[in-house]
Protein backbone atom coordinates (compact mmCIF):
# COMPACT_ATOMS: atom_id res chain seq x y z
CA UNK A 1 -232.01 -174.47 31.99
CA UNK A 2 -233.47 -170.92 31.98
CA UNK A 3 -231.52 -168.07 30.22
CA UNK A 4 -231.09 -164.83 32.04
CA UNK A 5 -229.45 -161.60 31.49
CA UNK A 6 -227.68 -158.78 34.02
CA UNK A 7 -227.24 -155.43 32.84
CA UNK A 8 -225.07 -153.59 34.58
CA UNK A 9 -224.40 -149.90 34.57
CA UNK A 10 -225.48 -146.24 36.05
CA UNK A 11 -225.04 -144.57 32.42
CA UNK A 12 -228.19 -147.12 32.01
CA UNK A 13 -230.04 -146.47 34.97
CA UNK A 14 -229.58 -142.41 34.43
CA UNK A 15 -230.61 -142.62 30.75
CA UNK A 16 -226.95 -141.36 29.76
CA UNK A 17 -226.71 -144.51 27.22
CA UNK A 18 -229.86 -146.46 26.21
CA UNK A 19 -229.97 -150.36 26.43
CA UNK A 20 -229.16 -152.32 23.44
CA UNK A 21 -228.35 -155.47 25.20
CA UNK A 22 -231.46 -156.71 25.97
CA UNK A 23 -233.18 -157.06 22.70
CA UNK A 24 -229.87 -157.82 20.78
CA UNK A 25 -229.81 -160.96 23.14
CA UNK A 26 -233.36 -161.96 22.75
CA UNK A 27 -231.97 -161.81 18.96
CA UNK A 28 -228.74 -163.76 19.54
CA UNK A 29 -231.17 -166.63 21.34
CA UNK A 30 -234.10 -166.89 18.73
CA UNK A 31 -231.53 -167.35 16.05
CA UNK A 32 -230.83 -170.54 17.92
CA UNK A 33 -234.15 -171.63 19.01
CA UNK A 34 -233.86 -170.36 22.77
CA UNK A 35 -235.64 -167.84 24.47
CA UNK A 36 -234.95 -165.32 27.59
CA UNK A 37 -236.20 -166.35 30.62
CA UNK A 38 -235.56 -163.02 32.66
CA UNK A 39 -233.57 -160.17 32.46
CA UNK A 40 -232.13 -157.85 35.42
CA UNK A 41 -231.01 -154.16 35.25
CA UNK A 42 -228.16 -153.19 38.12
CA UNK A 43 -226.48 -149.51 38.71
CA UNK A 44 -222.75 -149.52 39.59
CA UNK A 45 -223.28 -150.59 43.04
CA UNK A 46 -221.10 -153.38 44.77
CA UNK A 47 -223.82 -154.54 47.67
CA UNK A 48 -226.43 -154.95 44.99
CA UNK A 49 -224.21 -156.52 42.40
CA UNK A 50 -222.75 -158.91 44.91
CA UNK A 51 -226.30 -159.87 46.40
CA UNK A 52 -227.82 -160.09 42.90
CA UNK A 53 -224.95 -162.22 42.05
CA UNK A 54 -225.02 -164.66 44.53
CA UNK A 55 -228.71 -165.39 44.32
CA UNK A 56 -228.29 -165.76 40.26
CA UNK A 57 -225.10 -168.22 40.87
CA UNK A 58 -227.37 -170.14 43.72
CA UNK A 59 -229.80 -171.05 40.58
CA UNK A 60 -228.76 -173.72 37.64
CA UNK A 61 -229.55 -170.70 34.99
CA UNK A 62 -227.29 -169.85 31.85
CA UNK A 63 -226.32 -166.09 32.51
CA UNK A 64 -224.96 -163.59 30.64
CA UNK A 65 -224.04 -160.35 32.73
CA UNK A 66 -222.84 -157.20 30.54
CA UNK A 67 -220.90 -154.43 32.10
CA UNK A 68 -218.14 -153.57 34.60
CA UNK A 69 -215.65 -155.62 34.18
CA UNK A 70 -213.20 -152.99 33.02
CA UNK A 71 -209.92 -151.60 35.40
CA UNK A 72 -211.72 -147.97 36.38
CA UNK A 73 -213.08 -146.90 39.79
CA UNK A 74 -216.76 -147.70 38.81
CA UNK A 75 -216.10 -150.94 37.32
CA UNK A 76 -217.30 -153.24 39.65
CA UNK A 77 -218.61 -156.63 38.20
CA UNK A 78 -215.12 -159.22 38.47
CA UNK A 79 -214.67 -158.13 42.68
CA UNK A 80 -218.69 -158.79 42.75
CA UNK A 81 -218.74 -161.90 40.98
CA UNK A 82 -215.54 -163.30 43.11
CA UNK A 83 -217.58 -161.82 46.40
CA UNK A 84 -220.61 -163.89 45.43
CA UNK A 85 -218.80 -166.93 45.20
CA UNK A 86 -216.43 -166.40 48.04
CA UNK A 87 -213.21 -167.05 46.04
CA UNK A 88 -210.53 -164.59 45.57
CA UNK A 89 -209.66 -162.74 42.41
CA UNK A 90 -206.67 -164.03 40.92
CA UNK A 91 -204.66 -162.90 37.62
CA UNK A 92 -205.83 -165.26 34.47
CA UNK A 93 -202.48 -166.50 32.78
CA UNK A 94 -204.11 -166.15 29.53
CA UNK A 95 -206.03 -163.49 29.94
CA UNK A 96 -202.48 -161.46 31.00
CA UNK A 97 -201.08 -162.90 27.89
CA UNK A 98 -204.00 -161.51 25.75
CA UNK A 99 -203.84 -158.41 27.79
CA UNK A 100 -200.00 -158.06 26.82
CA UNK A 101 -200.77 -158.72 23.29
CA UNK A 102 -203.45 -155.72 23.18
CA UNK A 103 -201.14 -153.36 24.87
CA UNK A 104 -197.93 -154.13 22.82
CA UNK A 105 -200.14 -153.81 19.63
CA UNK A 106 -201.69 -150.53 20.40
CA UNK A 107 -197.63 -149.03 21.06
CA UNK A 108 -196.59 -150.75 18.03
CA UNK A 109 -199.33 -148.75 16.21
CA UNK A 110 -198.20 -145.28 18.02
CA UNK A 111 -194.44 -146.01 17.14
CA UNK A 112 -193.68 -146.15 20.95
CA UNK A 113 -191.20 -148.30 22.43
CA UNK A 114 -192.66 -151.28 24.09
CA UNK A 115 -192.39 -151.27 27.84
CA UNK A 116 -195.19 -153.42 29.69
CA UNK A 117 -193.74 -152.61 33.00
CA UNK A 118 -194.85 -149.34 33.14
CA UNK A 119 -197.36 -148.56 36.07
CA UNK A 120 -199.48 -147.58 33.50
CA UNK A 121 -199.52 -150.98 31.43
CA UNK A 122 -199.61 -152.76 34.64
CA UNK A 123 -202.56 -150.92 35.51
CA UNK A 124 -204.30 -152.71 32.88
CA UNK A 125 -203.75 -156.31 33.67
CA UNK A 126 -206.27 -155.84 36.18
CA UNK A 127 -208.81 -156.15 33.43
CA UNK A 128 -207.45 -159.96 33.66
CA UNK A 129 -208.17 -160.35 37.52
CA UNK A 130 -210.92 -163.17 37.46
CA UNK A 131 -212.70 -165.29 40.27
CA UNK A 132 -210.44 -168.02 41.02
CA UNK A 133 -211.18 -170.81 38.41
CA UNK A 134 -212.64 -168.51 36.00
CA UNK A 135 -212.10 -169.50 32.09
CA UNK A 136 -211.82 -166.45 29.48
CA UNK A 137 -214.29 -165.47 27.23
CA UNK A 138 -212.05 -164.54 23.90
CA UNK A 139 -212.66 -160.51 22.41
CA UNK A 140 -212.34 -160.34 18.85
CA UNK A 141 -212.80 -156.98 18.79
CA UNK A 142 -209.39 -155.71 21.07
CA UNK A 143 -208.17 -158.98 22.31
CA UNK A 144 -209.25 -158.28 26.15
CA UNK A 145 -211.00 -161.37 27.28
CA UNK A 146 -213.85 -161.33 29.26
CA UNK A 147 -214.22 -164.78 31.82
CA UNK A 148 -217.13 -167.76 32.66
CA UNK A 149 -217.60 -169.45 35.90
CA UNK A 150 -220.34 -171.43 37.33
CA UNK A 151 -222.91 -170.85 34.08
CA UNK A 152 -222.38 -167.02 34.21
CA UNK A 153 -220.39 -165.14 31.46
CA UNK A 154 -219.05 -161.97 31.74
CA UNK A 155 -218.25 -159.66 28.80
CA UNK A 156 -217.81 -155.81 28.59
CA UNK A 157 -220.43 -153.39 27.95
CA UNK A 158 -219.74 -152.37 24.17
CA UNK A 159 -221.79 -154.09 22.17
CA UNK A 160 -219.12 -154.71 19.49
CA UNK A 161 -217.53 -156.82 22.11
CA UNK A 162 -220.33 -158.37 23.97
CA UNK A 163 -222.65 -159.53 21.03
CA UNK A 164 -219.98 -162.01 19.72
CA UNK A 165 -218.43 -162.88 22.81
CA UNK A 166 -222.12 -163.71 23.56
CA UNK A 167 -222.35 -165.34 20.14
CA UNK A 168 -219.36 -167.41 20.98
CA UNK A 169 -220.80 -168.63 24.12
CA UNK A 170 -223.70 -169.54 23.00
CA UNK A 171 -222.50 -171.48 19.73
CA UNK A 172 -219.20 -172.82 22.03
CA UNK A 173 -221.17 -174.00 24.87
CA UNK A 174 -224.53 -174.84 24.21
CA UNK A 175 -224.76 -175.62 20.67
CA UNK A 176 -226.12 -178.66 21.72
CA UNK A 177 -229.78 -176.42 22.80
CA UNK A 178 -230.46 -175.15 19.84
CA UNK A 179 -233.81 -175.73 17.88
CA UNK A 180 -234.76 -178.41 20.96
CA UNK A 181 -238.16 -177.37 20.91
CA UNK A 182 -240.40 -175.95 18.10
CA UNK A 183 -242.10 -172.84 18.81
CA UNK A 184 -245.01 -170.89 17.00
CA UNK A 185 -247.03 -167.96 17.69
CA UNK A 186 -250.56 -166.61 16.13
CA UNK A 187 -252.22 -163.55 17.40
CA UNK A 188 -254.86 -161.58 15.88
CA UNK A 189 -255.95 -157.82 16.74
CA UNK A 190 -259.01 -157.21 18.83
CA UNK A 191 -260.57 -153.68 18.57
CA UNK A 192 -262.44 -152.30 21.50
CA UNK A 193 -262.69 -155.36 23.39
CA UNK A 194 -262.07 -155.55 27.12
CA UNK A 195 -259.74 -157.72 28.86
CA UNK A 196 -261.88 -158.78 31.34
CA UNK A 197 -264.33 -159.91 28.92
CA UNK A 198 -262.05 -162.59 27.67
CA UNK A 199 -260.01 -163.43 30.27
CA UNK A 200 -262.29 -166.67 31.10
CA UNK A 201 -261.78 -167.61 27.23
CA UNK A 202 -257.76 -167.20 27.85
CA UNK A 203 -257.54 -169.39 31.21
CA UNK A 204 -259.63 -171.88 29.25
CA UNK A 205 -256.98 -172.20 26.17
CA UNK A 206 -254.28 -172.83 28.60
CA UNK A 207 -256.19 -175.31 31.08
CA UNK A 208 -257.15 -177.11 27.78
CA UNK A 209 -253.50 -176.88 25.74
CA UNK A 210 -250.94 -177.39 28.23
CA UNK A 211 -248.07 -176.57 25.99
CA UNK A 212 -249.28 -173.04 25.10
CA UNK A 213 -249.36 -169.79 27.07
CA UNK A 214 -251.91 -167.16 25.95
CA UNK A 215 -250.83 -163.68 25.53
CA UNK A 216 -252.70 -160.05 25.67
CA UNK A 217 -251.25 -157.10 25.04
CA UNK A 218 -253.87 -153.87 25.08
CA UNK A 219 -253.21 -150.67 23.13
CA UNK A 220 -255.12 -147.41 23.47
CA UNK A 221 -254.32 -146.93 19.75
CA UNK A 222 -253.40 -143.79 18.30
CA UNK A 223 -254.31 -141.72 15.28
CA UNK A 224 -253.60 -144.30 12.30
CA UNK A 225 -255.54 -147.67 14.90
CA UNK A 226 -257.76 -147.81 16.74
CA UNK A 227 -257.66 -148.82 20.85
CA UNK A 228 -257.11 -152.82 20.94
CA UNK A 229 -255.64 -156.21 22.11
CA UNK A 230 -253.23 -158.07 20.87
CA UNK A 231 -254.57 -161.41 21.55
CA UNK A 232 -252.57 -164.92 20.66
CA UNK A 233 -251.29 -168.18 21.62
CA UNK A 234 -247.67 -169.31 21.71
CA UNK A 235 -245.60 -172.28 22.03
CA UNK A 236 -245.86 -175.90 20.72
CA UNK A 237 -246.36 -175.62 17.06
CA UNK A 238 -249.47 -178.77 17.23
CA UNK A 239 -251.41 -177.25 20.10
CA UNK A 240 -250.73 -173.44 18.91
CA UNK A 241 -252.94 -174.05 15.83
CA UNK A 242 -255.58 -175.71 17.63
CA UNK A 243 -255.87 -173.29 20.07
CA UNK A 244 -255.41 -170.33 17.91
CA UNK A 245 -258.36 -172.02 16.04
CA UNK A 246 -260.60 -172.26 19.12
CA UNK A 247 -259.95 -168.45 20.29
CA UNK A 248 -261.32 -167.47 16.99
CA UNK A 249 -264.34 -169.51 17.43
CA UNK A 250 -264.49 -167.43 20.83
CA UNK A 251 -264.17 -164.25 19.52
CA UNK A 252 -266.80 -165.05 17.14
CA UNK A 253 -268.69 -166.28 20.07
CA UNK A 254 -268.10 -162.18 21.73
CA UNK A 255 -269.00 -160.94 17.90
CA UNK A 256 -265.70 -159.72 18.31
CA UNK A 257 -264.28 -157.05 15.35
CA UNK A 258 -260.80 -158.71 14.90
CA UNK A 259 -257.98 -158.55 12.09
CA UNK A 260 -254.56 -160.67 11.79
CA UNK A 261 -251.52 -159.22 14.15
């Protein structure tokens, strides 16, 4: 099963906040032995979120989709997701109960009187309006559950309430994933070389080691390196060595200057 990730959010797209979600999940996965597969960035759009939405539940992928799912005007995600799926938003008994909870806490705090028939209060069980035969994803942080249907989990866009609700997920769900298969990576830094010169050397690793993708990354360098290429093998531990073993012996082959990455 492939792992992907939607971002969602115009204070992303306009630069007002910067992403943290990405590489925070790329974290969450390596600590478990998984790996991203692909990663999507959406403004606050309904036709786009919809469409992107109903292509992503069409696939068998794990998703995580951050963002939205709030009770304002430009919080879009939970009608998108029900769209996609053609199901009709309906309020999550739990989730209402959780919401009640968070609400009757925060007037405790202020010494106000609970009342959670106000229009205001009601306002915010919307934030528990899920696809039909959505499950909640608990918040440790404020109590206001996020919700998982079809693969796909939706949490807010604070990180101190989507990194463990992804956490959760993750350790809840798929625990049985983790560490499946062994990974390893070797690279070595290639001054002044040019792509093009070892590309035939690359598509050779990977015809000959199946389980191992080759990787270049070029640099023009700066003032404390030089311009270069990250060159190196990943993936199954057994053929990584061998192969990072035989690009050596190519570079050598080039008279290539190289140093460990």
């Amino acid at each position: 099963m492939a792992i992907g990730v939607i971002i969602i959010g115009d204070e992303i797209l306009s630069g007002k906040r910067a992403d943290k979600h990405l590489s925070k999940v790329i974290e969450l996965l390596a600590e478990r032995g998984l790996q991203l597969d692909w990663a999507e960035y959406i403004g606050d759009d309904r036709a786009r979120i919809t469409a992107t939405l109903a292509r992503s539940f069409a696939n068998n992928d794990i998703v995580f989709s951050t963002g939205g799912i709030g009770a304002t005007p430009d919080d879009h995600t939970r009608q998108c997701a029900a769209a996609a799926l053609n199901v009709p938003l309906e309020l999550h008994p739990e989730a209402k109960l959780l919401i009640q909870q968070r609400i009757t806490d925060m007037l405790i705090e202020a010494g106000k009187p609970v009342e959670l028939d106000t229009p205001e209060n009601l306002h915010r069980l919307k934030m528990g309006e899920f696809p039909q035969g959505a499950q909640i994803i608990p918040n440790p942080y404020n109590k206001i559950p996020g919700f998982a249907i079809q693969n796909h989990y939706f949490v807010p866009g604070f990180p101190v309430m989507a990194w463990p609700m992804i956490a959760w997920v993750l350790d809840t769900h798929y625990s049985h994933l983790f560490h499946q298969h062994a990974r390893e990576e070797k690279s070595v830094l290639v001054f002044e070389a040019m792509e093009s010169t070892l590309t035939p050397m690359m598509e050779a690793l990977e015809a000959e080691y199946p389980l191992i993708k080759v990787f270049s990354l070029p640099s023009v360098g700066n003032h404390q390196i030089r311009k270069h290429i990250e060159l190196g093998v990943k993936g199954d531990p057994k053929q990584v060595d061998a192969a990072f073993e035989q690009m050596l012996r190519g570079l050598d082959g080039f008279n290539a200057e190289y140093v460990p990455a």
